[in-house]
C-alpha atoms as a PDB file:
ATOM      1  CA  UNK A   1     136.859 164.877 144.505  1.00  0.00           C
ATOM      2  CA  UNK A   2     135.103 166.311 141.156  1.00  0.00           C
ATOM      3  CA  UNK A   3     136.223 165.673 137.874  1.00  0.00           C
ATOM      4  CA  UNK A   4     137.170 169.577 137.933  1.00  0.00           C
ATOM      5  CA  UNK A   5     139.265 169.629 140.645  1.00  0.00           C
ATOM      6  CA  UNK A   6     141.262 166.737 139.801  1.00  0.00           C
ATOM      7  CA  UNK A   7     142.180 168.114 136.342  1.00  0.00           C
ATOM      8  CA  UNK A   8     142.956 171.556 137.490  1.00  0.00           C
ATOM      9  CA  UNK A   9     145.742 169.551 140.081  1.00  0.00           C
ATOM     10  CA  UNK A  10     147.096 167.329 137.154  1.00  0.00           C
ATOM     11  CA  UNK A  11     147.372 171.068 135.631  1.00  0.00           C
ATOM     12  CA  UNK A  12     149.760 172.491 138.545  1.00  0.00           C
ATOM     13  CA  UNK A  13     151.609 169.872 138.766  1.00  0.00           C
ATOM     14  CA  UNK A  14     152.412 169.983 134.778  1.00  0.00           C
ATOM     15  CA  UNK A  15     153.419 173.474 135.219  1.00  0.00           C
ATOM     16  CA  UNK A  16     155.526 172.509 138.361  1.00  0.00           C
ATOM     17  CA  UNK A  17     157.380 169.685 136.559  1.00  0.00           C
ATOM     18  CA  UNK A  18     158.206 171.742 133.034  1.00  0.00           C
ATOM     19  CA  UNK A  19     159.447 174.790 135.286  1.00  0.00           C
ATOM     20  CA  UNK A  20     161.913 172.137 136.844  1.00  0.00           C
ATOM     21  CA  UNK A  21     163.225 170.704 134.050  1.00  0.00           C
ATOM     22  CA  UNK A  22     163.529 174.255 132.513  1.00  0.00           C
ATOM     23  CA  UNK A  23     166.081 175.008 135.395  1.00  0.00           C
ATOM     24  CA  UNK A  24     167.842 172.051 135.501  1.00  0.00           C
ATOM     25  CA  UNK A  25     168.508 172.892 131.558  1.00  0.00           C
ATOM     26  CA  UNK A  26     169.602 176.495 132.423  1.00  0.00           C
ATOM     27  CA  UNK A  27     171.965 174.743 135.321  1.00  0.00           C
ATOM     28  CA  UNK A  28     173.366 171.798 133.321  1.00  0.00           C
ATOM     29  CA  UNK A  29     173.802 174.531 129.957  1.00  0.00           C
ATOM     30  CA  UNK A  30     175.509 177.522 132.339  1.00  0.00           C
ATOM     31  CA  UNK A  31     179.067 176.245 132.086  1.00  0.00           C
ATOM     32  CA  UNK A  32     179.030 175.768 128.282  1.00  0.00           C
ATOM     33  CA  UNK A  33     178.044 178.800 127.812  1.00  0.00           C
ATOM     34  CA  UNK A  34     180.916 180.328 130.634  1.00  0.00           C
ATOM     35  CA  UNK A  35     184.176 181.524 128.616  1.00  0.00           C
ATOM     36  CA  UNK A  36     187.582 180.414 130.456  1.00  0.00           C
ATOM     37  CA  UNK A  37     189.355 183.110 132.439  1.00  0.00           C
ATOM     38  CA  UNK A  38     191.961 183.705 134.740  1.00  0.00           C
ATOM     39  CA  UNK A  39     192.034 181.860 138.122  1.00  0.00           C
ATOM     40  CA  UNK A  40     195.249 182.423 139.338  1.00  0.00           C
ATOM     41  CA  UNK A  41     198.902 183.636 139.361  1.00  0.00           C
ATOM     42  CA  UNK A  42     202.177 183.364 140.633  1.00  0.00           C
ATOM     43  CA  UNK A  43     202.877 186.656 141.510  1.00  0.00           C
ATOM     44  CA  UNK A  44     199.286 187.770 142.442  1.00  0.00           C
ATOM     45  CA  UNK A  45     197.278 190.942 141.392  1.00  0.00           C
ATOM     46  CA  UNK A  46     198.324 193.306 143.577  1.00  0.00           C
ATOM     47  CA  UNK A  47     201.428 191.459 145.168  1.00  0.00           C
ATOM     48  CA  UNK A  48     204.811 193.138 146.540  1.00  0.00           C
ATOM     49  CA  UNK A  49     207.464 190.921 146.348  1.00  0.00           C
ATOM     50  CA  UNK A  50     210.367 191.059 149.237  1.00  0.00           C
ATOM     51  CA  UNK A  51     212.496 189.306 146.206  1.00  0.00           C
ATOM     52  CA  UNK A  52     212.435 189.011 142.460  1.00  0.00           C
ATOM     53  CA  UNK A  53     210.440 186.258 141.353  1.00  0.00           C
ATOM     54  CA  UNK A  54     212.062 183.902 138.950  1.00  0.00           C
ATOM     55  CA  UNK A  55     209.489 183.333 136.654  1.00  0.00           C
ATOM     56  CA  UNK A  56     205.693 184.514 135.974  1.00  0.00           C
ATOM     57  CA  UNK A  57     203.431 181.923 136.285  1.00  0.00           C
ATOM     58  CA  UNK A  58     199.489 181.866 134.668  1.00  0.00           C
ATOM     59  CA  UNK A  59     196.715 179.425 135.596  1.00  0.00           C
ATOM     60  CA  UNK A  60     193.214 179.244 133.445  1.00  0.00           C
ATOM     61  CA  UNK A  61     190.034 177.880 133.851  1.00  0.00           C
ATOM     62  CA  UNK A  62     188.790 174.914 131.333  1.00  0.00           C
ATOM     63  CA  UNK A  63     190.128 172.005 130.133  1.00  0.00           C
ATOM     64  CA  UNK A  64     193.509 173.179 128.088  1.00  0.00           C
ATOM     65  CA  UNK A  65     194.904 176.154 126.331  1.00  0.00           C
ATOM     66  CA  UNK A  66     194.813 175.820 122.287  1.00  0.00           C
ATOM     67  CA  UNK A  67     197.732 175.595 121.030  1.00  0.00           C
ATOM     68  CA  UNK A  68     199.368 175.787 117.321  1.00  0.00           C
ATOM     69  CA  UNK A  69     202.240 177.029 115.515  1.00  0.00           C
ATOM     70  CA  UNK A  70     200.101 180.414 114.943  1.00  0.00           C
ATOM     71  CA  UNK A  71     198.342 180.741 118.323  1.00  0.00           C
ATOM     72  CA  UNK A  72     199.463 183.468 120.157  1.00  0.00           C
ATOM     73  CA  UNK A  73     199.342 182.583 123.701  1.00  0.00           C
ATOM     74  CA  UNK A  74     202.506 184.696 125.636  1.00  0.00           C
ATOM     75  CA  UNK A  75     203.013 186.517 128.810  1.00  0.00           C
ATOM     76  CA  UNK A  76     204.924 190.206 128.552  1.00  0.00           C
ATOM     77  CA  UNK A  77     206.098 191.707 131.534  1.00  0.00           C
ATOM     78  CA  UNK A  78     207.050 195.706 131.521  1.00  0.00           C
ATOM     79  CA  UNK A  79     208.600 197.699 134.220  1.00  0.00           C
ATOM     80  CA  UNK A  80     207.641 201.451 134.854  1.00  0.00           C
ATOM     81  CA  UNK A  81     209.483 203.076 131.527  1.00  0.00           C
ATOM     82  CA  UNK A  82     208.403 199.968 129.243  1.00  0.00           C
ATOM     83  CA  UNK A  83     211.620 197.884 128.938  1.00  0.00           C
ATOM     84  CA  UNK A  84     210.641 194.370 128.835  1.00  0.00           C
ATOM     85  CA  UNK A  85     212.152 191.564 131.626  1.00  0.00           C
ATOM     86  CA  UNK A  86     210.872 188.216 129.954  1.00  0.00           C
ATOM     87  CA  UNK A  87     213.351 186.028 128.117  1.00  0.00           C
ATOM     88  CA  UNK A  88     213.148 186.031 124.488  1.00  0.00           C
ATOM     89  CA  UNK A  89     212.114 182.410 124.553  1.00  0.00           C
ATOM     90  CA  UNK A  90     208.214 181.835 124.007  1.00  0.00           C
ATOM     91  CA  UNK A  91     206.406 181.003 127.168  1.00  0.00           C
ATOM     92  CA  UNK A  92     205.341 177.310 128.151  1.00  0.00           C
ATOM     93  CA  UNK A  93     202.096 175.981 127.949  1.00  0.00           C
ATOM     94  CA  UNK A  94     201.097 172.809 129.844  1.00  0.00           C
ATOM     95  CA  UNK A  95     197.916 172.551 129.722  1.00  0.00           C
ATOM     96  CA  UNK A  96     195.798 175.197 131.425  1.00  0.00           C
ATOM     97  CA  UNK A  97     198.838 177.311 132.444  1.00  0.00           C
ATOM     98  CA  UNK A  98     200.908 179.032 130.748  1.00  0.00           C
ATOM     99  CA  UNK A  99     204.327 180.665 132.560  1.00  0.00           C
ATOM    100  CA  UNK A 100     207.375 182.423 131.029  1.00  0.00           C
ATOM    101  CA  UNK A 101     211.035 183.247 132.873  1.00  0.00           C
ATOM    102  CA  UNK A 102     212.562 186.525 133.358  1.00  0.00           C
ATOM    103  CA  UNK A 103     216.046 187.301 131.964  1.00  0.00           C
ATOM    104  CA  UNK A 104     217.133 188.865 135.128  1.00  0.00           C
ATOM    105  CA  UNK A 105     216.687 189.905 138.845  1.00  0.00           C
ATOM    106  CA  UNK A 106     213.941 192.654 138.917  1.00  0.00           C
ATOM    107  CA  UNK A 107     215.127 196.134 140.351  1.00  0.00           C
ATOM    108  CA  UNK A 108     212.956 197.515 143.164  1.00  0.00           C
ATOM    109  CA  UNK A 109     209.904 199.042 141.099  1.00  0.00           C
ATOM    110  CA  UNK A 110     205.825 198.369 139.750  1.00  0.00           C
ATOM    111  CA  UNK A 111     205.793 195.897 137.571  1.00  0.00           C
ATOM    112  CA  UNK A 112     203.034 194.723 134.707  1.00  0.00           C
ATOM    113  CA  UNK A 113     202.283 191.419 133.158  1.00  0.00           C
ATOM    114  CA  UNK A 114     200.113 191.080 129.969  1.00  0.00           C
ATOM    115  CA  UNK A 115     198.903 188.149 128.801  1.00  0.00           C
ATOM    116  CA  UNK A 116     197.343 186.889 125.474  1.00  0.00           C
ATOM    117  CA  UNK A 117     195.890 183.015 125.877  1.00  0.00           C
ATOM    118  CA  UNK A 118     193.766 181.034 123.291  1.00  0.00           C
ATOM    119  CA  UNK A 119     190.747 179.352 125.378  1.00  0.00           C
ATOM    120  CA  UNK A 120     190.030 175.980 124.545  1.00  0.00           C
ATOM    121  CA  UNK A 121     186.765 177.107 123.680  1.00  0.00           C
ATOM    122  CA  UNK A 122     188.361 179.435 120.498  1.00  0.00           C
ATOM    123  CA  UNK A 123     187.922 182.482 121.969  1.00  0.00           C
ATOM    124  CA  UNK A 124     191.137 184.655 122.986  1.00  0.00           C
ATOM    125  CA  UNK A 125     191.932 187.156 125.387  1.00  0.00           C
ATOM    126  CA  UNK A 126     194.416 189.645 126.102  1.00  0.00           C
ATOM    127  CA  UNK A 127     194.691 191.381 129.814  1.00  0.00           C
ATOM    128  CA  UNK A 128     197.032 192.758 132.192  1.00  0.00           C
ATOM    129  CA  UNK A 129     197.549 192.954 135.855  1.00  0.00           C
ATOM    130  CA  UNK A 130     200.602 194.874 137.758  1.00  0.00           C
ATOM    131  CA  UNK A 131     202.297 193.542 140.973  1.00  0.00           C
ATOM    132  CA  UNK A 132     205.738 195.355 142.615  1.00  0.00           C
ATOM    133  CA  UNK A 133     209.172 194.229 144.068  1.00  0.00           C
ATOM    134  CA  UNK A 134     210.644 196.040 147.041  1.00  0.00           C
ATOM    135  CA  UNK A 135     213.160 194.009 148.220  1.00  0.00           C
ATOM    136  CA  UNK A 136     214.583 195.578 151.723  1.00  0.00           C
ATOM    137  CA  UNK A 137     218.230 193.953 150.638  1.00  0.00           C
ATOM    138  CA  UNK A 138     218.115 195.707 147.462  1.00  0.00           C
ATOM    139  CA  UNK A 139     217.243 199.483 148.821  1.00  0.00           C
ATOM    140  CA  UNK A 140     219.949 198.902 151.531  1.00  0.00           C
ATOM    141  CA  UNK A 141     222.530 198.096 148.271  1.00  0.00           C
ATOM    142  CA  UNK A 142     221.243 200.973 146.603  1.00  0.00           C
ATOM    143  CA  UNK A 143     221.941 203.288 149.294  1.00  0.00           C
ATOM    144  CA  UNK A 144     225.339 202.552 150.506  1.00  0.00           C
ATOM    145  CA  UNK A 145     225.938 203.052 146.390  1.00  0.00           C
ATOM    146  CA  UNK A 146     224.606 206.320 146.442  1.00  0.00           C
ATOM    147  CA  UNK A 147     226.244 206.951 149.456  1.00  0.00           C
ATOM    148  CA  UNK A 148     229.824 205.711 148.257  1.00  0.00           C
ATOM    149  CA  UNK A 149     228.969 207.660 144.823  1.00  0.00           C
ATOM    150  CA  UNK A 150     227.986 210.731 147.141  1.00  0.00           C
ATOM    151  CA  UNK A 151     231.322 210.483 149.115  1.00  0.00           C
ATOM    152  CA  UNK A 152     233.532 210.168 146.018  1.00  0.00           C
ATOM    153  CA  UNK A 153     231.752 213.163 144.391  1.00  0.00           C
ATOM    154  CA  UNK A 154     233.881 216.288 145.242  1.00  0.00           C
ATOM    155  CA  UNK A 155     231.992 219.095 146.605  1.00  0.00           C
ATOM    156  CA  UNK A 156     230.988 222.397 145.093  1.00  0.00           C
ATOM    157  CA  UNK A 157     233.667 223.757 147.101  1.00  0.00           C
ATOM    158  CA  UNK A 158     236.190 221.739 145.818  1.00  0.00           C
ATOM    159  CA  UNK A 159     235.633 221.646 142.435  1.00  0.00           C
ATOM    160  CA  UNK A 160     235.994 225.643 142.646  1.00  0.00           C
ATOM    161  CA  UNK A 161     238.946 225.633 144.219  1.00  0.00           C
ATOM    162  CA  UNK A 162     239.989 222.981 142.270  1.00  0.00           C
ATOM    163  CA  UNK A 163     239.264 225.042 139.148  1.00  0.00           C
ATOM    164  CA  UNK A 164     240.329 228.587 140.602  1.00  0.00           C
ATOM    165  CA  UNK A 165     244.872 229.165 140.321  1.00  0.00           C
ATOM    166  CA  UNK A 166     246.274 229.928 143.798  1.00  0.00           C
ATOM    167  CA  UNK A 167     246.897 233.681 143.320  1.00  0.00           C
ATOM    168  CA  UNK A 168     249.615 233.609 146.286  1.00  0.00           C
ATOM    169  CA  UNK A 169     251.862 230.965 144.571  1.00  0.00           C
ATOM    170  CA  UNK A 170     253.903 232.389 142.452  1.00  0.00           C
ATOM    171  CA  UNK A 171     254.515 229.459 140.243  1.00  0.00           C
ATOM    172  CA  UNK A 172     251.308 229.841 139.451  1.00  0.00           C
ATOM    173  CA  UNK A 173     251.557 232.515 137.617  1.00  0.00           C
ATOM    174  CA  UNK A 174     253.807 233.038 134.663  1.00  0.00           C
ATOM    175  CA  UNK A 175     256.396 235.709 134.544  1.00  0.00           C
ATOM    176  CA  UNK A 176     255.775 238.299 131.274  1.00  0.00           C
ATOM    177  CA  UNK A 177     259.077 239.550 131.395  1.00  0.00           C
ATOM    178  CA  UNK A 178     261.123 236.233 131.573  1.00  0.00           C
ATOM    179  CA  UNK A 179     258.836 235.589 128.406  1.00  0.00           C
ATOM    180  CA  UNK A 180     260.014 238.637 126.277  1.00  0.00           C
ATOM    181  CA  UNK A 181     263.672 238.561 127.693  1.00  0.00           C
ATOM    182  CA  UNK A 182     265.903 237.329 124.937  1.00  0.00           C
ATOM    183  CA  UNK A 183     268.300 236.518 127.535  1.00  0.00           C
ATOM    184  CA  UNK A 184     266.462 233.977 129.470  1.00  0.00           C
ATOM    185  CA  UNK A 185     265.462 231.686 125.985  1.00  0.00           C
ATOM    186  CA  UNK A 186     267.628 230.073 123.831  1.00  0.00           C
ATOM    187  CA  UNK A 187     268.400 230.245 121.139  1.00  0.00           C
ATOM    188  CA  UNK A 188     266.144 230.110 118.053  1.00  0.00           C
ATOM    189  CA  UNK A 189     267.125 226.703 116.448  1.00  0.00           C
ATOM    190  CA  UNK A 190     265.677 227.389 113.653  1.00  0.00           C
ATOM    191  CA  UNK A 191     268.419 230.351 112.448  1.00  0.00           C
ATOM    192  CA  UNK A 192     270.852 227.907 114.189  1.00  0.00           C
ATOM    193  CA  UNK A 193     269.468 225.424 111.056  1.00  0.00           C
ATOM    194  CA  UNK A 194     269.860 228.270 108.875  1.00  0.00           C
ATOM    195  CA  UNK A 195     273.793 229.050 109.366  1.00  0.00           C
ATOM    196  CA  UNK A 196     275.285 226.397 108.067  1.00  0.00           C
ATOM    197  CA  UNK A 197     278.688 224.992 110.880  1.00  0.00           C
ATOM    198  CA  UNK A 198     281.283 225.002 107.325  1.00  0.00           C
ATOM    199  CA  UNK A 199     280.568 228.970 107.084  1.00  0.00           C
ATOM    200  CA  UNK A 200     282.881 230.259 109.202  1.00  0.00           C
ATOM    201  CA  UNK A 201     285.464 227.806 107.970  1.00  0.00           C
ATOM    202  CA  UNK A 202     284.693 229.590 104.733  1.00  0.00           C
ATOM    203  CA  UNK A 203     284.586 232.868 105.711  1.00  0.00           C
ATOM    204  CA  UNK A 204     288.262 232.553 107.581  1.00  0.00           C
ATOM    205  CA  UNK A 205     289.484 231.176 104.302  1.00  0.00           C
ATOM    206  CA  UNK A 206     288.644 234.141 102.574  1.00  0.00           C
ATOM    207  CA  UNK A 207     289.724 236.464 104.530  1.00  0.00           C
ATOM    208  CA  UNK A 208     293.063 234.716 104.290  1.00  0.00           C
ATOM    209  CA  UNK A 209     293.242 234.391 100.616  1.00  0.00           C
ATOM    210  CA  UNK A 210     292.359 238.401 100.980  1.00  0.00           C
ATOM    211  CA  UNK A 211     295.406 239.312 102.728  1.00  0.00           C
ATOM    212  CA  UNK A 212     297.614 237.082 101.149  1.00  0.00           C
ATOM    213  CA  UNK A 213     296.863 238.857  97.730  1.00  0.00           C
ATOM    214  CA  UNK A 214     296.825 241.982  99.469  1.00  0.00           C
ATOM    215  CA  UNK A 215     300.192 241.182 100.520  1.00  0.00           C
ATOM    216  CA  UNK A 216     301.433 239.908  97.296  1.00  0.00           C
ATOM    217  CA  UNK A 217     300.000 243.137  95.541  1.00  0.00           C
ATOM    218  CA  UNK A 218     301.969 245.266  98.001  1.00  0.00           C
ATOM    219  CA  UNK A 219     305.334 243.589  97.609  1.00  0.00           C
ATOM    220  CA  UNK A 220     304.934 243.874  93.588  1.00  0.00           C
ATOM    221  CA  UNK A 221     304.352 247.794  94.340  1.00  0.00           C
ATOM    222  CA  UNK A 222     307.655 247.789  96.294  1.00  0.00           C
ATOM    223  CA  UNK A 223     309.563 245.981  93.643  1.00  0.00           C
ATOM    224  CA  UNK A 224     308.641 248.105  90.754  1.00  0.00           C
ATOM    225  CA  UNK A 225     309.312 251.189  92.683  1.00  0.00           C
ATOM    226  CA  UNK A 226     313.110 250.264  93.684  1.00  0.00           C
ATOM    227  CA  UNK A 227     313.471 249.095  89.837  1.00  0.00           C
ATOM    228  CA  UNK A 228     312.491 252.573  89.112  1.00  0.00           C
ATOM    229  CA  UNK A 229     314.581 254.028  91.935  1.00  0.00           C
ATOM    230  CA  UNK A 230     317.327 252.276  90.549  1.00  0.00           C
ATOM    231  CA  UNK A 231     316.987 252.875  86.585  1.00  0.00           C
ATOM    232  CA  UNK A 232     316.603 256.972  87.790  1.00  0.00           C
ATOM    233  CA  UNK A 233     319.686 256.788  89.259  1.00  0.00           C
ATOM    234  CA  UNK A 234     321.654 255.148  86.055  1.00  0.00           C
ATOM    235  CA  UNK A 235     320.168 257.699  84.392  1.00  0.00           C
ATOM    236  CA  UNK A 236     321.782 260.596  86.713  1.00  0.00           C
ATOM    237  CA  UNK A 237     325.104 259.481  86.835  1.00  0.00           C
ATOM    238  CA  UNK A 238     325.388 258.632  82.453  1.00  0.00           C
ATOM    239  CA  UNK A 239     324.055 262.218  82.784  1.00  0.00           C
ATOM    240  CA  UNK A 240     326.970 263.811  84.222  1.00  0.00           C
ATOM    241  CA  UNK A 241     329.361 261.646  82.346  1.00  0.00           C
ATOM    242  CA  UNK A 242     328.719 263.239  79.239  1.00  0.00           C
ATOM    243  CA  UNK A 243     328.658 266.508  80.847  1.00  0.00           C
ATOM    244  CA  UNK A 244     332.039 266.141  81.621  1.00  0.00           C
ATOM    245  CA  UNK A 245     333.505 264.660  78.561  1.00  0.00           C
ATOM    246  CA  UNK A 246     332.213 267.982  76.734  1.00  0.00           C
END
């Protein structure tokens, strides 16, 4: 072997040696340089529940979640119009996972969970993922309710002739003529109010006291005229008295 040839091997297997380390580097430095993420969850992207789950549950890569009195790490969960199902308590960290309760039985429906975690690393992240509950229990409650609701509903029939008078009863109709007939009403109590019960006392009393003076007025008419009557006649017979004495 030449002096050449050995040196130009000694050269490969330089070459050979600093590519290896170069990729054991890259392999020993790849997950530092990875960011924590998502590895899985209780429901699951994509799940449909038979029954409401109880609670949403979050497991992450790396060694903890950060946590601090201003890290944000919580789990929203949002049905299909946006009301929100998680309690108002903040969600639990132990460690790499993170899980919150709901505040009540889900209703049949889609269903979306967003999360916002702080990585152990520093770096945050918020994203979302939907799952759905169709619970066969629930759909059979919800139609025998629309069905009861359905049966207690009147029809359209009903309601009109509920709302439409029978036009062959007469009680339902009202007679005009009864209305106007002063006959068939009493009374008006208000000009019953009006005359006083002491007025026909009064008005008898009156008409008393009326012919009583009448009376009176009469009978002092008859005296005066037989006075009269009776001075005429003294007058007559002194009259033909002195006639005769002449």
């Amino acid at each position: 072997m030449t002096a050449a040839s050995g040196a130009h091997r000694t050269s490969r297997l330089l070459a050979l040696s600093g590519a290896a380390a170069l990729g054991l580097s890259a392999a020993a430095a790849a997950p530092a340089w990875a960011h924590d993420t998502l590895i899985s969850s209780m429901p699951e992207e994509g799940e449909v529940l038979t029954e409401s789950p109880e609670e949403i549950v979050l497991e992450f890569s790396g060694s903890g979640l950060t946590q601090g009195e201003d890290i944000p790490n919580e789990i929203l969960v949002r049905d299909e119009d946006g009301e929100s199902w998680e309690t108002e308590e903040s969600a639990v960290v132990e460690g790499s996972t993170m899980s919150t309760d709901l505040q009540d039985s889900l209703p049949n429906g889609e269903y979306t969970v967003t999360y916002h975690v702080v990585y152990s690393d520093g770096h945050d992240e918020e994203l979302s993922f939907e799952f759905e509950v169709e619970d066969p229990a629930a759909i059979d409650s919800s139609e025998a309710q629309a069905d009861e609701d359905e049966a207690e509903e009147p029809s359209q029939q009903e309601r009109a002739e509920a709302e439409t008078p029978d036009m062959a009863d007469p009680a339902a109709e009202e007679d005009p003529a009864a209305e106007e007939d002063p006959a068939a009403q009493d009374e008006n109590p208000a000009v019953q109010d009006d005359f006083p019960a002491w007025a026909p006392i009064v008005f008898a009393g009156a008409g008393v006291l009326v012919v009583a003076t009448v009376l009176v007025l009469v009978r002092q008419k008859m005296k005066q005229a037989e006075k009269w009557k009776d001075h005429s006649s003294d007058d007559d017979v002194s009259g033909e008295g002195d006639r005769d004495s002449q």
